[in-house]
PDB file of N, CA and C in Angstrom:
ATOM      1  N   UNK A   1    -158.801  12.879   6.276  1.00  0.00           N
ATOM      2  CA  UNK A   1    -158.688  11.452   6.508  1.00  0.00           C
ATOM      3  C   UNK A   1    -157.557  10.912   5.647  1.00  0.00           C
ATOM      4  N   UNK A   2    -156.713   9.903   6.057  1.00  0.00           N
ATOM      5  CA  UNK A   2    -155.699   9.858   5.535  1.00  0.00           C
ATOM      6  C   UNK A   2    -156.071   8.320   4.315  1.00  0.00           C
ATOM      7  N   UNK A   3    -155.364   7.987   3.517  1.00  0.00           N
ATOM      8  CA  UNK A   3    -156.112   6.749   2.402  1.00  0.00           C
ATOM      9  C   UNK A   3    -156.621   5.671   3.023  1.00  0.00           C
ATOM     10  N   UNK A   4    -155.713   5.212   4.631  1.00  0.00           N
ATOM     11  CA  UNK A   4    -156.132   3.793   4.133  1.00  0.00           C
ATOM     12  C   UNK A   4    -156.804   3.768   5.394  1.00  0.00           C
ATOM     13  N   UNK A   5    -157.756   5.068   5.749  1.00  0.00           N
ATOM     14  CA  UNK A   5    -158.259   4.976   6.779  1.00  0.00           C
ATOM     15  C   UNK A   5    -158.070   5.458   8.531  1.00  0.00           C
ATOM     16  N   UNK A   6    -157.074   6.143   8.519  1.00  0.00           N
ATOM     17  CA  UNK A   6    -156.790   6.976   9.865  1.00  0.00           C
ATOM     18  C   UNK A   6    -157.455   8.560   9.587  1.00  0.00           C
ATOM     19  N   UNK A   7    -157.343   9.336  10.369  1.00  0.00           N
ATOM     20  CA  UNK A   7    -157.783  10.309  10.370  1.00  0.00           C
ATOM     21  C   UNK A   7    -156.822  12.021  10.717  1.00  0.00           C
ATOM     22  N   UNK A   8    -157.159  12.370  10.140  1.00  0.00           N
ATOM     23  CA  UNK A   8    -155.836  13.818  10.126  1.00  0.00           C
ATOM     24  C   UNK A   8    -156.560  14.664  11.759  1.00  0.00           C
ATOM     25  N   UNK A   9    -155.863  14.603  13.264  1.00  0.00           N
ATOM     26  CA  UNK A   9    -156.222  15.811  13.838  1.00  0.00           C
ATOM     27  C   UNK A   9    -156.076  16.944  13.743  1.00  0.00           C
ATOM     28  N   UNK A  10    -156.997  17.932  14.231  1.00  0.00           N
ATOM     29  CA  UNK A  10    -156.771  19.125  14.476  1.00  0.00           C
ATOM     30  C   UNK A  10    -154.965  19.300  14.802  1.00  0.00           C
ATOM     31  N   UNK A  11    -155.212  20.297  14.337  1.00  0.00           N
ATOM     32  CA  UNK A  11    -153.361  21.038  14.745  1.00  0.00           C
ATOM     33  C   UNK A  11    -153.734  22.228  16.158  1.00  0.00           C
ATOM     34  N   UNK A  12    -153.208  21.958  16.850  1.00  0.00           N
ATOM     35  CA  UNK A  12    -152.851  23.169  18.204  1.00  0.00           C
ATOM     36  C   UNK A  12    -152.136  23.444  18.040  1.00  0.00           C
ATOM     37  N   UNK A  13    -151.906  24.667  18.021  1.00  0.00           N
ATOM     38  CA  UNK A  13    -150.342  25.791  17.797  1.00  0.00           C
ATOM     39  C   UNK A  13    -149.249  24.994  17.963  1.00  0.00           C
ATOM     40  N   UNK A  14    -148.642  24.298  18.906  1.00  0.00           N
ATOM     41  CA  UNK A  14    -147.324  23.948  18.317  1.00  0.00           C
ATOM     42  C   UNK A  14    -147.197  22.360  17.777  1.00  0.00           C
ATOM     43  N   UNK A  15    -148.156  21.336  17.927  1.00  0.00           N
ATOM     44  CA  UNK A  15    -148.512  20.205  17.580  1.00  0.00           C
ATOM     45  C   UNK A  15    -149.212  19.823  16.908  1.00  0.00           C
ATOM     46  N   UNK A  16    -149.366  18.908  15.907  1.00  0.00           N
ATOM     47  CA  UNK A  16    -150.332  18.092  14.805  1.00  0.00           C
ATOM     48  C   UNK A  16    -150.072  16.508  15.004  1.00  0.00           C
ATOM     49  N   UNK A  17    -150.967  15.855  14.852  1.00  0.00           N
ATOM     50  CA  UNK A  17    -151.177  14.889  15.051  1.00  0.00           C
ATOM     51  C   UNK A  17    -151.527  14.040  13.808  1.00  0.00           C
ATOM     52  N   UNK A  18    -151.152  13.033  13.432  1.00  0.00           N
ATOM     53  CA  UNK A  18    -151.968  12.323  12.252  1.00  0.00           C
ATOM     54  C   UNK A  18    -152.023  10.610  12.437  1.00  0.00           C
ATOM     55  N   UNK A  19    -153.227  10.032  12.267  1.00  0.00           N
ATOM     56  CA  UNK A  19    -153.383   8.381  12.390  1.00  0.00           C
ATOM     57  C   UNK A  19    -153.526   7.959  11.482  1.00  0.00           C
ATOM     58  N   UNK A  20    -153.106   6.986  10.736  1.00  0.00           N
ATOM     59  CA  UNK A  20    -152.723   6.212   9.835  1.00  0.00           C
ATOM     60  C   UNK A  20    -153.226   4.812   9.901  1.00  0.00           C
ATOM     61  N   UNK A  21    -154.454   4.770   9.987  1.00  0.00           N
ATOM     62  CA  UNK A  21    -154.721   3.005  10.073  1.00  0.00           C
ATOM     63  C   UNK A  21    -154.943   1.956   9.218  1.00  0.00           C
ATOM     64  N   UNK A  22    -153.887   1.232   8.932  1.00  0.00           N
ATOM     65  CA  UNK A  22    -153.749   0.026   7.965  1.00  0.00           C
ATOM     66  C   UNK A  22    -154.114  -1.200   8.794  1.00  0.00           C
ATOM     67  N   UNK A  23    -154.327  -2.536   7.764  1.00  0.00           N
ATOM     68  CA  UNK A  23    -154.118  -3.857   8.935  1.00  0.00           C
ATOM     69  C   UNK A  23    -153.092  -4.152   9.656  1.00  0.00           C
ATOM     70  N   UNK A  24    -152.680  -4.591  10.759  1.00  0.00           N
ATOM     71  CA  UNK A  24    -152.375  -4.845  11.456  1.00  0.00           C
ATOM     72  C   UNK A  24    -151.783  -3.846  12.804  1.00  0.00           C
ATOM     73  N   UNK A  25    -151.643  -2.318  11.832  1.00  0.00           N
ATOM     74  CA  UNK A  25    -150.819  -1.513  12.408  1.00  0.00           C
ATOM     75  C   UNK A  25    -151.339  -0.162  12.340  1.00  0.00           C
ATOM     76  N   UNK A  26    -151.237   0.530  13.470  1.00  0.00           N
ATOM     77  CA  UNK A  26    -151.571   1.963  13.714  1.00  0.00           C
ATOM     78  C   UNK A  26    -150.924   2.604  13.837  1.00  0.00           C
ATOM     79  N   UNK A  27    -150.614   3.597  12.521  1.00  0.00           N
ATOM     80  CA  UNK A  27    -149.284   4.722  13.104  1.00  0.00           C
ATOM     81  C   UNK A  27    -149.697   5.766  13.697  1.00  0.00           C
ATOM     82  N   UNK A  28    -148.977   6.353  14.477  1.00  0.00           N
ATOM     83  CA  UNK A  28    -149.660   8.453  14.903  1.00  0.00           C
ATOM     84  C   UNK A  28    -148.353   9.061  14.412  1.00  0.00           C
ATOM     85  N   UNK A  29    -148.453   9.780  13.600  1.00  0.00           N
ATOM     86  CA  UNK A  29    -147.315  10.768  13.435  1.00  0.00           C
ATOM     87  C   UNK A  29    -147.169  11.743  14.112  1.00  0.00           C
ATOM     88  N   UNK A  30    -146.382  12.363  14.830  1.00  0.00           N
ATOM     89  CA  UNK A  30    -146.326  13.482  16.011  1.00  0.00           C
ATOM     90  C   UNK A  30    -145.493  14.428  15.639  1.00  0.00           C
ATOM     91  N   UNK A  31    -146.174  15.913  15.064  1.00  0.00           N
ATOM     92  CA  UNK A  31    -145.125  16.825  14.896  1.00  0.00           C
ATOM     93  C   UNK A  31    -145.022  17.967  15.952  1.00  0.00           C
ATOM     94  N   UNK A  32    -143.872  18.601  15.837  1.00  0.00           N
ATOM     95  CA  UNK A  32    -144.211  20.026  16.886  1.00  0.00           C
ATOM     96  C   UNK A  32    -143.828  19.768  17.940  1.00  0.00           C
ATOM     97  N   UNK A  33    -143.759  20.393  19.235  1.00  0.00           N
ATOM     98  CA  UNK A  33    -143.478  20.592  20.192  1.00  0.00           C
ATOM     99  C   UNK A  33    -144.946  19.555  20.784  1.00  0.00           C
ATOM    100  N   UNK A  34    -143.983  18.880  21.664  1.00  0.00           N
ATOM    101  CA  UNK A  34    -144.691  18.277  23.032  1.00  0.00           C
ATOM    102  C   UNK A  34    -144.023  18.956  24.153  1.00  0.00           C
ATOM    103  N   UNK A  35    -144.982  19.495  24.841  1.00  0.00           N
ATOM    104  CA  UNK A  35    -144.897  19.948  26.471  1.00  0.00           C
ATOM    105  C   UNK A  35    -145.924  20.161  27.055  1.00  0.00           C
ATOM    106  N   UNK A  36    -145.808  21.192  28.306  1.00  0.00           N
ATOM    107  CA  UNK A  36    -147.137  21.126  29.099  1.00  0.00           C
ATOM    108  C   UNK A  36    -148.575  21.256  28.680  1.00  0.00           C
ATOM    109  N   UNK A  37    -147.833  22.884  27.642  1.00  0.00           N
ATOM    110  CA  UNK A  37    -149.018  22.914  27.143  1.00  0.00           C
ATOM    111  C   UNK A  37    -149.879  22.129  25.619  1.00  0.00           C
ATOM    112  N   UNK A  38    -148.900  21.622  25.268  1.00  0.00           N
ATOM    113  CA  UNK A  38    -149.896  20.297  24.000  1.00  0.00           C
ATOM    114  C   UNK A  38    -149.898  19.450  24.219  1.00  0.00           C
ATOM    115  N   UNK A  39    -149.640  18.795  25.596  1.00  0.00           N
ATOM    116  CA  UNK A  39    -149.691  17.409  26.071  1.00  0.00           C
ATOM    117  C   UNK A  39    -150.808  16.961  26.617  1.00  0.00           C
ATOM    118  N   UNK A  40    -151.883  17.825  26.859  1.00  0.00           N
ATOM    119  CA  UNK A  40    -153.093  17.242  26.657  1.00  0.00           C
ATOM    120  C   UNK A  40    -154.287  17.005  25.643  1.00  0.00           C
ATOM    121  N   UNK A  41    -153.788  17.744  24.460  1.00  0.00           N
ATOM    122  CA  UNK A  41    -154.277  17.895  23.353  1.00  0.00           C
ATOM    123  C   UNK A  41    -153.701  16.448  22.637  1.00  0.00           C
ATOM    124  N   UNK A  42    -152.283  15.824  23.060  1.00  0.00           N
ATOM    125  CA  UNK A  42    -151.764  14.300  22.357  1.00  0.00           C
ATOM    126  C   UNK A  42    -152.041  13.485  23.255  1.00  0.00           C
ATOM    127  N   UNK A  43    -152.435  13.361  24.476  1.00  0.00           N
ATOM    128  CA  UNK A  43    -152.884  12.583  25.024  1.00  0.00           C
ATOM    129  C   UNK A  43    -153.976  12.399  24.978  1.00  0.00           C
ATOM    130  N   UNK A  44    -155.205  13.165  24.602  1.00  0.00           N
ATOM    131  CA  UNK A  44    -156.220  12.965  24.467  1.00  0.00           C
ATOM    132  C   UNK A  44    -156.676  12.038  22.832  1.00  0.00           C
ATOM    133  N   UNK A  45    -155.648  12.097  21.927  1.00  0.00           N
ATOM    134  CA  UNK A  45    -156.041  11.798  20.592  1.00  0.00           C
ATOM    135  C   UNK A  45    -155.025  10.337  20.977  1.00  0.00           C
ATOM    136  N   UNK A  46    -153.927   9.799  21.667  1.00  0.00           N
ATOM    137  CA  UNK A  46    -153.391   8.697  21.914  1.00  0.00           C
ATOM    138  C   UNK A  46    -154.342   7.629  22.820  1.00  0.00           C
ATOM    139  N   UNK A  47    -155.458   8.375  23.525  1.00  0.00           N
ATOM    140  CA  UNK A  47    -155.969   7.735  24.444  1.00  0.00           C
ATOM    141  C   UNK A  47    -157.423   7.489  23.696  1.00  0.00           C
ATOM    142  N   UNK A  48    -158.092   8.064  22.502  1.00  0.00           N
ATOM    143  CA  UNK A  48    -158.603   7.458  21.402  1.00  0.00           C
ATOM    144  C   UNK A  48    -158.318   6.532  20.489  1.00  0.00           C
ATOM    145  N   UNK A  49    -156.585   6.517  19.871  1.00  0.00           N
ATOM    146  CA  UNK A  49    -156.236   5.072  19.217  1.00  0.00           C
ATOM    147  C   UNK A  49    -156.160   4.293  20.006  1.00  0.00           C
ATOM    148  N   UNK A  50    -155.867   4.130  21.481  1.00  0.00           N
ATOM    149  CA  UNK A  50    -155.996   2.835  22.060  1.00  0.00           C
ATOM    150  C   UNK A  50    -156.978   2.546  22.622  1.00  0.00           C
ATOM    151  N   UNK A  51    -158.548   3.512  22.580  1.00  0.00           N
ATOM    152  CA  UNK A  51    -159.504   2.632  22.618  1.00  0.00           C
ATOM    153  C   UNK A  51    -160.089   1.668  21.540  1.00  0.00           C
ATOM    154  N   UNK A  52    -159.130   2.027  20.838  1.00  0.00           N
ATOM    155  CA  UNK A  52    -159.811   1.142  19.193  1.00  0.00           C
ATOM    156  C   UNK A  52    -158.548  -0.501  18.841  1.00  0.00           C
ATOM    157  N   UNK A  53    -158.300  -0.639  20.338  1.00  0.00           N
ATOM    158  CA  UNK A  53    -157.203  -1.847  20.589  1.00  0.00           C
ATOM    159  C   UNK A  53    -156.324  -2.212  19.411  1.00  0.00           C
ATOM    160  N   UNK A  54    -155.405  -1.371  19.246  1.00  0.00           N
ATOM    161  CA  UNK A  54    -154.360  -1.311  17.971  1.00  0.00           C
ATOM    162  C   UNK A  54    -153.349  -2.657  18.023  1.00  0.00           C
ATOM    163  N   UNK A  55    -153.780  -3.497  17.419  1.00  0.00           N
ATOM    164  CA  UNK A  55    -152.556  -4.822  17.349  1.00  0.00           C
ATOM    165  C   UNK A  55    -150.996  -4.159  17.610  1.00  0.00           C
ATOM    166  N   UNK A  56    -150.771  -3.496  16.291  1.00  0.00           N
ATOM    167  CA  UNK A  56    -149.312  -3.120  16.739  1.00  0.00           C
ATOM    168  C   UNK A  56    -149.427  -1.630  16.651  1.00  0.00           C
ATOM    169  N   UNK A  57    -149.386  -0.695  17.438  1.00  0.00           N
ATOM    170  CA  UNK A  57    -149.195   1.005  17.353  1.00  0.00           C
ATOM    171  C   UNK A  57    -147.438   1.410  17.408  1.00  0.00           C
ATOM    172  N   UNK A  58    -147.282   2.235  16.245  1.00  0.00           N
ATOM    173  CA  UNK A  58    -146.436   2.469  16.053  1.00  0.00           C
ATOM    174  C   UNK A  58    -145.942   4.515  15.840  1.00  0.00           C
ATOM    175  N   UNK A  59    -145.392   4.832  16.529  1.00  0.00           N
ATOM    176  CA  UNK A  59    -145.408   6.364  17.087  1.00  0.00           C
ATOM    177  C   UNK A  59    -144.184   7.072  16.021  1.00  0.00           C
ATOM    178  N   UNK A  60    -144.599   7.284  15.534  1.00  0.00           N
ATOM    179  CA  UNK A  60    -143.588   7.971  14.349  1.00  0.00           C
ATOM    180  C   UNK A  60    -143.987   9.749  14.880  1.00  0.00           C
ATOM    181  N   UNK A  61    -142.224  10.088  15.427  1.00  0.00           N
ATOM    182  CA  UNK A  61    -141.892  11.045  15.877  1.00  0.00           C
ATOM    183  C   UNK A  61    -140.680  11.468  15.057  1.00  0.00           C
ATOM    184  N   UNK A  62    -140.297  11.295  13.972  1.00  0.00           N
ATOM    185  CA  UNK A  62    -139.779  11.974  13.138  1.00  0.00           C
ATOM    186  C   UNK A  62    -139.358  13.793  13.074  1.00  0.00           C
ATOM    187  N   UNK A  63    -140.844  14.083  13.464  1.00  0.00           N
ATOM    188  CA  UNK A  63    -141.336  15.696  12.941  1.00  0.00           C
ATOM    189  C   UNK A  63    -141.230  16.253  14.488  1.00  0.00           C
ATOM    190  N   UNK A  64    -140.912  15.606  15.383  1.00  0.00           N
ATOM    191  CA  UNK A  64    -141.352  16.536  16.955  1.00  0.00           C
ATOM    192  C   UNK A  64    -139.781  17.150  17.392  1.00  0.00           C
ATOM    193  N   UNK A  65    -140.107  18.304  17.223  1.00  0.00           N
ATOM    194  CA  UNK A  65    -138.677  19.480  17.603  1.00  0.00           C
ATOM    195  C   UNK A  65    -138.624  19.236  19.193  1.00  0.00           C
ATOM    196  N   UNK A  66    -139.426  18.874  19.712  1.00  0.00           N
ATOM    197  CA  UNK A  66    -138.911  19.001  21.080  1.00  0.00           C
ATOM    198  C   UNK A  66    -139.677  18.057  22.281  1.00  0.00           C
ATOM    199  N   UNK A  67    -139.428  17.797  22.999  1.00  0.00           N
ATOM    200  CA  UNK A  67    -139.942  16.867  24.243  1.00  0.00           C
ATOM    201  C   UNK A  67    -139.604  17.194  25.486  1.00  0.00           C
ATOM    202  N   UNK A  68    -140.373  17.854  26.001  1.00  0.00           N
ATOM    203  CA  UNK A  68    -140.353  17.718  27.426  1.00  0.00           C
ATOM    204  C   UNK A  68    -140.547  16.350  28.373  1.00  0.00           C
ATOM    205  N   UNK A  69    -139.986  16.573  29.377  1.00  0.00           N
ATOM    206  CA  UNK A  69    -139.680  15.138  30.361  1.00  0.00           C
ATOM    207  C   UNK A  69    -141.284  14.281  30.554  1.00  0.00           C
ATOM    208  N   UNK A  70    -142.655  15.787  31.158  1.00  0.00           N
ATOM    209  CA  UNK A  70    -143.367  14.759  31.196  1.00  0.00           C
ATOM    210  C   UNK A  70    -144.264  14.178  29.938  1.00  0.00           C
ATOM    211  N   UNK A  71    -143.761  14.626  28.545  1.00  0.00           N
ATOM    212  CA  UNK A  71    -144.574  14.056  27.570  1.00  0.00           C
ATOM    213  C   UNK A  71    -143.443  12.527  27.196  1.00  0.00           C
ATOM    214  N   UNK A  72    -142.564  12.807  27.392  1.00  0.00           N
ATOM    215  CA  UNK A  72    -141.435  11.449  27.475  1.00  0.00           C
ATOM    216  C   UNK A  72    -142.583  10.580  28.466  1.00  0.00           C
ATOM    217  N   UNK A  73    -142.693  10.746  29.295  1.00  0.00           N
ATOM    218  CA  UNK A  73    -143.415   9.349  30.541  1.00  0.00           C
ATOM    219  C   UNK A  73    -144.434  10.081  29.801  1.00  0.00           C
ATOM    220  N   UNK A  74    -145.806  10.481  28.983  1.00  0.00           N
ATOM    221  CA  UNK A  74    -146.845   9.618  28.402  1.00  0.00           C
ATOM    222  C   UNK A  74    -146.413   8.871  27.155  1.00  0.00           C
ATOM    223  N   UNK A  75    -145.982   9.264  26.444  1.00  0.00           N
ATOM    224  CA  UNK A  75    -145.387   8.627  25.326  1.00  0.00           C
ATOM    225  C   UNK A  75    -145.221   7.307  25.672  1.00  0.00           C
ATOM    226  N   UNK A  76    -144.497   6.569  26.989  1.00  0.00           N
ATOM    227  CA  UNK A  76    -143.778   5.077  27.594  1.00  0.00           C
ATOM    228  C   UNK A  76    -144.918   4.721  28.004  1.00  0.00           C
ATOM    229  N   UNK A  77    -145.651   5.400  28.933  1.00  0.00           N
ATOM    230  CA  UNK A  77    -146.585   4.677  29.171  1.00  0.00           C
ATOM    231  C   UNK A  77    -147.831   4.572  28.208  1.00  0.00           C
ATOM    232  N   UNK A  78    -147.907   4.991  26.853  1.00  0.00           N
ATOM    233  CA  UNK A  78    -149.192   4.840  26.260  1.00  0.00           C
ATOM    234  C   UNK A  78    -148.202   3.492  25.221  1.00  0.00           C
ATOM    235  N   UNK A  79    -146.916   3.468  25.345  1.00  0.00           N
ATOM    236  CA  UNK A  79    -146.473   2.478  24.837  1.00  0.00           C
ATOM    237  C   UNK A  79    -146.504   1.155  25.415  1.00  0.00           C
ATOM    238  N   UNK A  80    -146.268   1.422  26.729  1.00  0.00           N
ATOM    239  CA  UNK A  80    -146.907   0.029  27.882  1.00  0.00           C
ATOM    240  C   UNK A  80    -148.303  -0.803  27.765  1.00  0.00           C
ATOM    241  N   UNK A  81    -149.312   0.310  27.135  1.00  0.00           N
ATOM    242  CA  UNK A  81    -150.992  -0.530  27.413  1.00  0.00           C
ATOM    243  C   UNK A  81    -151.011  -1.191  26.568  1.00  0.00           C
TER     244      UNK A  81
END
């Protein structure tokens, strides 16, 4: 669990995930490879911070070596809701 209240996910072989929840703002840090195959493993933990209606979510991708096209369109659209 991270200090001020987010929570550290599981790591899948090429992705880790981490939430960061302060007031006003929800970070996810995204490391590793996004593609076919860990893109349901980050969509499933993105589609948990926004059931918890994040005022401002903020996607810190710093750490992600790589992106495939269709984790680009979830990424936009989990930025849209």
């Amino acid at each position: 669990m991270c200090s001020s209240g987010g929570f550290r996910a599981e790591r899948v072989e090429r992705v880790e995930v981490d939430v960061d929840v302060a007031p006003g703002t929800t970070t996810v840090f995204i490391s590793g490879e996004l593609d076919l195959v860990t893109m349901p493993f980050l969509s499933e933990h993105l589609a948990l911070v926004l059931k918890a209606k994040p005022r401002r979510l903020v996607l810190d991708m710093a750490r992600t070596d790589f992106l495939d096209c269709g984790s680009a369109r979830m990424i936009i659209a989990t930025g849209r809701s």
